[in-house]
C-alpha atoms as a PDB file:
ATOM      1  CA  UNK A   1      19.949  10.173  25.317  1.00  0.00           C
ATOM      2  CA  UNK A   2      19.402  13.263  23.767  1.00  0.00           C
ATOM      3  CA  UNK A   3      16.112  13.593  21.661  1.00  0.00           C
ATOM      4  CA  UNK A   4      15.209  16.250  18.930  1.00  0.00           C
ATOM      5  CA  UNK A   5      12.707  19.177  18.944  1.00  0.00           C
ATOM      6  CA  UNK A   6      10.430  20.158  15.947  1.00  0.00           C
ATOM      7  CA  UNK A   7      13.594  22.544  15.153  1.00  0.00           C
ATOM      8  CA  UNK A   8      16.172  19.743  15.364  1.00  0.00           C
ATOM      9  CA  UNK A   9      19.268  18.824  17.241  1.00  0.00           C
ATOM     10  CA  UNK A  10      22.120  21.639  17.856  1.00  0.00           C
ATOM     11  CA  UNK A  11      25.799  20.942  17.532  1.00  0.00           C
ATOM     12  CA  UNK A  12      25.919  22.348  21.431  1.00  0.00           C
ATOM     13  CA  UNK A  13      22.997  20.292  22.556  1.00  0.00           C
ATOM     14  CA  UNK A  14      24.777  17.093  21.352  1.00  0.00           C
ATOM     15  CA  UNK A  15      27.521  15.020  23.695  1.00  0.00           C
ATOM     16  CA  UNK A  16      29.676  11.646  22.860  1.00  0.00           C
ATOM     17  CA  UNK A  17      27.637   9.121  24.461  1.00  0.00           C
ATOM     18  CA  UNK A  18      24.782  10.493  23.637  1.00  0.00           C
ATOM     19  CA  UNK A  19      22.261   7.644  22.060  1.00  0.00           C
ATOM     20  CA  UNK A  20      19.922   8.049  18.874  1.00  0.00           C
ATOM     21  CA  UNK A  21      16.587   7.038  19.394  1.00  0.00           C
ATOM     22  CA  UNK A  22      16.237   3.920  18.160  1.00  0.00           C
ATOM     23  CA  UNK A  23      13.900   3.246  15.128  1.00  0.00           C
ATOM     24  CA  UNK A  24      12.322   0.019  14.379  1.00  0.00           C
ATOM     25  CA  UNK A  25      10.387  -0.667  10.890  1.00  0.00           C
ATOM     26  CA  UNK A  26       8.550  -5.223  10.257  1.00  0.00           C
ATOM     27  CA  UNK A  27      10.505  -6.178   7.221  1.00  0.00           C
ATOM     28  CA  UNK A  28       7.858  -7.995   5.060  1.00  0.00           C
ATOM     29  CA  UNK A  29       7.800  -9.739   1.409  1.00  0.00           C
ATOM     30  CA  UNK A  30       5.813  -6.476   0.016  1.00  0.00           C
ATOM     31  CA  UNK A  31       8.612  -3.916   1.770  1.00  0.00           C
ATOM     32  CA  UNK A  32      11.919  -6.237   0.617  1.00  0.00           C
ATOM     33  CA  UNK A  33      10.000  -6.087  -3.076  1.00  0.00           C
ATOM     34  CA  UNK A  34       8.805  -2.041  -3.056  1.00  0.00           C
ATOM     35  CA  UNK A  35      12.195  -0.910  -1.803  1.00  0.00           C
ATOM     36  CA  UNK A  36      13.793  -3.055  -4.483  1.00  0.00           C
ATOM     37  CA  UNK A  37      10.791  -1.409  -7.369  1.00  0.00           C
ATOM     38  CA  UNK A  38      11.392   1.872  -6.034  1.00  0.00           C
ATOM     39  CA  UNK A  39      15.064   2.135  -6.176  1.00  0.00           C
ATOM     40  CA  UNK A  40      15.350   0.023  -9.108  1.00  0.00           C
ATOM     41  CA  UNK A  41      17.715  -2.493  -8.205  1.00  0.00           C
ATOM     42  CA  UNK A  42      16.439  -5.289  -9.813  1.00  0.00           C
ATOM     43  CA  UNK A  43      18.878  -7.826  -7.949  1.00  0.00           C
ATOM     44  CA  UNK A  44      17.267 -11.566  -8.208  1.00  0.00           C
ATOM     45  CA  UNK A  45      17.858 -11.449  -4.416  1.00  0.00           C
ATOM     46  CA  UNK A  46      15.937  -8.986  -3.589  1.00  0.00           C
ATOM     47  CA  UNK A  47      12.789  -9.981  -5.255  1.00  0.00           C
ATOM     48  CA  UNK A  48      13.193 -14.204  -6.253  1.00  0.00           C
ATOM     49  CA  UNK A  49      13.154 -16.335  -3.458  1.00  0.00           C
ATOM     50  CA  UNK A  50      14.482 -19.378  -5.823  1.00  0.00           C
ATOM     51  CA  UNK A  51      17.491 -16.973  -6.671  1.00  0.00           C
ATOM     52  CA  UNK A  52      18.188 -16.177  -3.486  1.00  0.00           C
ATOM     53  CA  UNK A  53      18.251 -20.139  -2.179  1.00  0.00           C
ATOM     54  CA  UNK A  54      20.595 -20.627  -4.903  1.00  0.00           C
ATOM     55  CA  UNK A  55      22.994 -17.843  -3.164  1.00  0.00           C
ATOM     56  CA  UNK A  56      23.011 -19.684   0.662  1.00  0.00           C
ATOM     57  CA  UNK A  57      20.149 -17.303   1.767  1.00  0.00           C
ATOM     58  CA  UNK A  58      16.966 -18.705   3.537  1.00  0.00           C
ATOM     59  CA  UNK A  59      14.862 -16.348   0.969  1.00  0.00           C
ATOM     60  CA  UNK A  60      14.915 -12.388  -0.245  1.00  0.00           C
ATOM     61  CA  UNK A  61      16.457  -9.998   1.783  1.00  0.00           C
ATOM     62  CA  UNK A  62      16.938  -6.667   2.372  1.00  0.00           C
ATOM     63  CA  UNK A  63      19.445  -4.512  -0.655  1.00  0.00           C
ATOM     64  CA  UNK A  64      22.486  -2.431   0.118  1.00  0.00           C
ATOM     65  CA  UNK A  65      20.173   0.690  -0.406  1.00  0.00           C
ATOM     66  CA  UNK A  66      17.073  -0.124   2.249  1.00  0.00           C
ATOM     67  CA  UNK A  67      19.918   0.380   4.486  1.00  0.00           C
ATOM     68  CA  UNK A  68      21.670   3.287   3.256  1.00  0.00           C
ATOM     69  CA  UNK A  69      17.391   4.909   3.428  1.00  0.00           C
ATOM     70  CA  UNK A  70      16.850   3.184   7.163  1.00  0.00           C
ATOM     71  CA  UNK A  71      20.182   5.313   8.445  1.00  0.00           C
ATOM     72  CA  UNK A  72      19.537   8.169   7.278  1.00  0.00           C
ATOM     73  CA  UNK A  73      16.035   8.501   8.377  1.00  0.00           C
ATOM     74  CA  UNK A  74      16.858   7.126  11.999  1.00  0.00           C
ATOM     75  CA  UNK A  75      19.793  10.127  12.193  1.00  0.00           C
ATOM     76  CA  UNK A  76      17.219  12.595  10.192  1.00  0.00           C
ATOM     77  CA  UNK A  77      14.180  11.643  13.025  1.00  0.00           C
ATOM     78  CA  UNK A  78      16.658  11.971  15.553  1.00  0.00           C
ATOM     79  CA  UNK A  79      18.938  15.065  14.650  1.00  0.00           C
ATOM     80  CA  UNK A  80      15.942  16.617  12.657  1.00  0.00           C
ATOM     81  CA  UNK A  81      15.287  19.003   9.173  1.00  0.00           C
ATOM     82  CA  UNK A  82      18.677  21.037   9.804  1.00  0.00           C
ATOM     83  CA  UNK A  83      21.352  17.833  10.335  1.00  0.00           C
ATOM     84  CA  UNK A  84      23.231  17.249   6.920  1.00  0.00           C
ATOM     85  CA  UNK A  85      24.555  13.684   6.194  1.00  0.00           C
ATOM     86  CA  UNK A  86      28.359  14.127   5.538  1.00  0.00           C
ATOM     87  CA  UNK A  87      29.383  10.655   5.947  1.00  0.00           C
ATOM     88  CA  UNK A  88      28.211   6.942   5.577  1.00  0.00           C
ATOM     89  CA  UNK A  89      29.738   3.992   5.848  1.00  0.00           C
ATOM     90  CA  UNK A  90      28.112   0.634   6.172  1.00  0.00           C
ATOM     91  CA  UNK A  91      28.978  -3.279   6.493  1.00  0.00           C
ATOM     92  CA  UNK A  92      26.569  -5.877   5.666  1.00  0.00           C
ATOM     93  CA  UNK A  93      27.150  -9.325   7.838  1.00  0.00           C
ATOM     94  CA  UNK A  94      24.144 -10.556   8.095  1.00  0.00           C
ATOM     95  CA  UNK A  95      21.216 -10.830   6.008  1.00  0.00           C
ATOM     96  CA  UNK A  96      17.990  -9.432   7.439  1.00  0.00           C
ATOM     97  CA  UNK A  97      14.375 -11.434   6.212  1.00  0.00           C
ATOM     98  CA  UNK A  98      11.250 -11.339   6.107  1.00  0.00           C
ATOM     99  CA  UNK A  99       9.187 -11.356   9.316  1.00  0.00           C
ATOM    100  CA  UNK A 100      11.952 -10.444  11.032  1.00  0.00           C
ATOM    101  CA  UNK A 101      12.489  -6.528  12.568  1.00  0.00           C
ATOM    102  CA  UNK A 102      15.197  -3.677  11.474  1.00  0.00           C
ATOM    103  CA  UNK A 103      16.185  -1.926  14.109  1.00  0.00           C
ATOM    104  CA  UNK A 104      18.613   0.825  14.323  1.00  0.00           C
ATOM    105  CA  UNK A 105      20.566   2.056  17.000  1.00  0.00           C
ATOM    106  CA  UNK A 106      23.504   3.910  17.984  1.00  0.00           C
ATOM    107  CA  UNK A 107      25.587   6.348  19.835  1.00  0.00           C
ATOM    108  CA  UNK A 108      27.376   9.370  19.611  1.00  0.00           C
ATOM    109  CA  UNK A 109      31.412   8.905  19.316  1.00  0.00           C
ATOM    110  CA  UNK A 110      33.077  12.355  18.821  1.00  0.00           C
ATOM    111  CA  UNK A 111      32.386  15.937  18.320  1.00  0.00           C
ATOM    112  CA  UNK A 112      34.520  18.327  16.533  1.00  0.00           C
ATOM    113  CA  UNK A 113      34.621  22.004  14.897  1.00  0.00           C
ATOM    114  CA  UNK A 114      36.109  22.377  11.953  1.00  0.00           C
ATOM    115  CA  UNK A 115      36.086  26.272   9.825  1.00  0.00           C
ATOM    116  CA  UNK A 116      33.272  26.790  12.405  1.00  0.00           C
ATOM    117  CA  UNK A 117      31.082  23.805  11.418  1.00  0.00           C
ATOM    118  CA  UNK A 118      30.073  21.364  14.148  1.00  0.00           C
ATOM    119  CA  UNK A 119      29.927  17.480  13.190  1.00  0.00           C
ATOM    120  CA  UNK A 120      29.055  14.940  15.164  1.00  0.00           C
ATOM    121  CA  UNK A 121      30.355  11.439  14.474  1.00  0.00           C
ATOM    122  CA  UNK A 122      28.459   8.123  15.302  1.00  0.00           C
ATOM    123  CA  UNK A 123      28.075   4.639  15.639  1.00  0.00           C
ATOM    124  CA  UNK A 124      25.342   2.716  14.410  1.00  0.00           C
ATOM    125  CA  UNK A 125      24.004  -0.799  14.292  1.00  0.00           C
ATOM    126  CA  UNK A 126      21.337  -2.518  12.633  1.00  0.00           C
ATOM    127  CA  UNK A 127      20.179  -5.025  13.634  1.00  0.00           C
ATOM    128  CA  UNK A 128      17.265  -8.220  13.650  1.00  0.00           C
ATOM    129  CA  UNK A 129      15.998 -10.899  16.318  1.00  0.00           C
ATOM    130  CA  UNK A 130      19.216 -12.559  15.178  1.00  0.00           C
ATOM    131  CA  UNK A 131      21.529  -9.926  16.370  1.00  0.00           C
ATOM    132  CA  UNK A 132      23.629  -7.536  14.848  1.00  0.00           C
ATOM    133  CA  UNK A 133      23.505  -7.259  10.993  1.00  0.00           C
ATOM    134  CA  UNK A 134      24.734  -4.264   9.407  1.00  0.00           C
ATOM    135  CA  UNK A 135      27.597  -2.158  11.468  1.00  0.00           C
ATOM    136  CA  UNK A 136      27.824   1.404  10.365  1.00  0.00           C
ATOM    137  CA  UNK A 137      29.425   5.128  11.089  1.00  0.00           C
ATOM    138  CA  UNK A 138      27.931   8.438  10.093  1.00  0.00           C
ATOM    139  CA  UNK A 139      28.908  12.191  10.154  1.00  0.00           C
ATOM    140  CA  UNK A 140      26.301  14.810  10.639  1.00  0.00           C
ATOM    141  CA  UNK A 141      26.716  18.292  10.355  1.00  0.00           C
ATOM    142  CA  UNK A 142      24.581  20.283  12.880  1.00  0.00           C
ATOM    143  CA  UNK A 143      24.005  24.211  13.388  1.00  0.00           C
ATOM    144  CA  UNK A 144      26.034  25.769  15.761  1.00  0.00           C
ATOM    145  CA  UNK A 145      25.246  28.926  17.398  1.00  0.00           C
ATOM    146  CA  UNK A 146      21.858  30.586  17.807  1.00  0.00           C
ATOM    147  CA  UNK A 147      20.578  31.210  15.169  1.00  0.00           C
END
């Protein structure tokens, strides 16, 4: 598993099968409701527990972007400050709740050059108690050479 210094991960220092270290974050009433106040998505889901009953779910649950936020800052506190998102792609298949845990993990699956820019491709998974909930893939770019 590679880990990151203050100055952040280097394309060089990075190799496919390679694990990011793994974040964890309690998912609570007050976090599902801030995260959907402070992105403004106002979905009954994420805030009415009534509402969300009447869609199948147990109560409110975590929104679309909570996840897209929990990625990125796993990959940022892994690959640190100088790591540039250039892909995202998530799944939702489960429903994560309150008192449960996010956690995110994930590995490193390729590593290519391309016009002298070095990106590093990944898998992800987050996931609660109840196993896997939200399968995802990333490209970072990451500085190559010294400087």
């Amino acid at each position: 598993m590679t880990t990151s210094t203050a100055a952040g991960l280097r394309f060089d220092d990075v190799a496919v099968g390679d694990e990011i270290t793994p974040v964890s974050i309690p998912v609570t009433y007050k976090r599902i409701c801030m995260n959907a106040a402070s992105t403004w998505d106002w979905f009954p889901g994420h805030h009415d527990p009534e509402y969300a009953r009447s869609q199948g779910q147990r109560t409110i649950y975590l929104s679309t972007l909570f996840f897209h936020g929990f990625i990125d800052r796993g990959l940022g506190d892994w690959a640190g400050p100088d790591a540039l998102l250039r892909r995202r792609k998530i799944s939702m298949i489960r429903s994560i709740y309150p008192g449960q845990t996010a956690t995110l993990t994930g590995r490193v699956v390729g590593k290519r050059e391309v016009d002298g820019t070095g990106l590093v491709d990944l898998e992800l998974m987050v996931s609660s108690e109840e196993g896997p909930c939200v399968p995802s893939e990333a490209t970072l770019q990451l500085p190559t050479g010294m400087g």
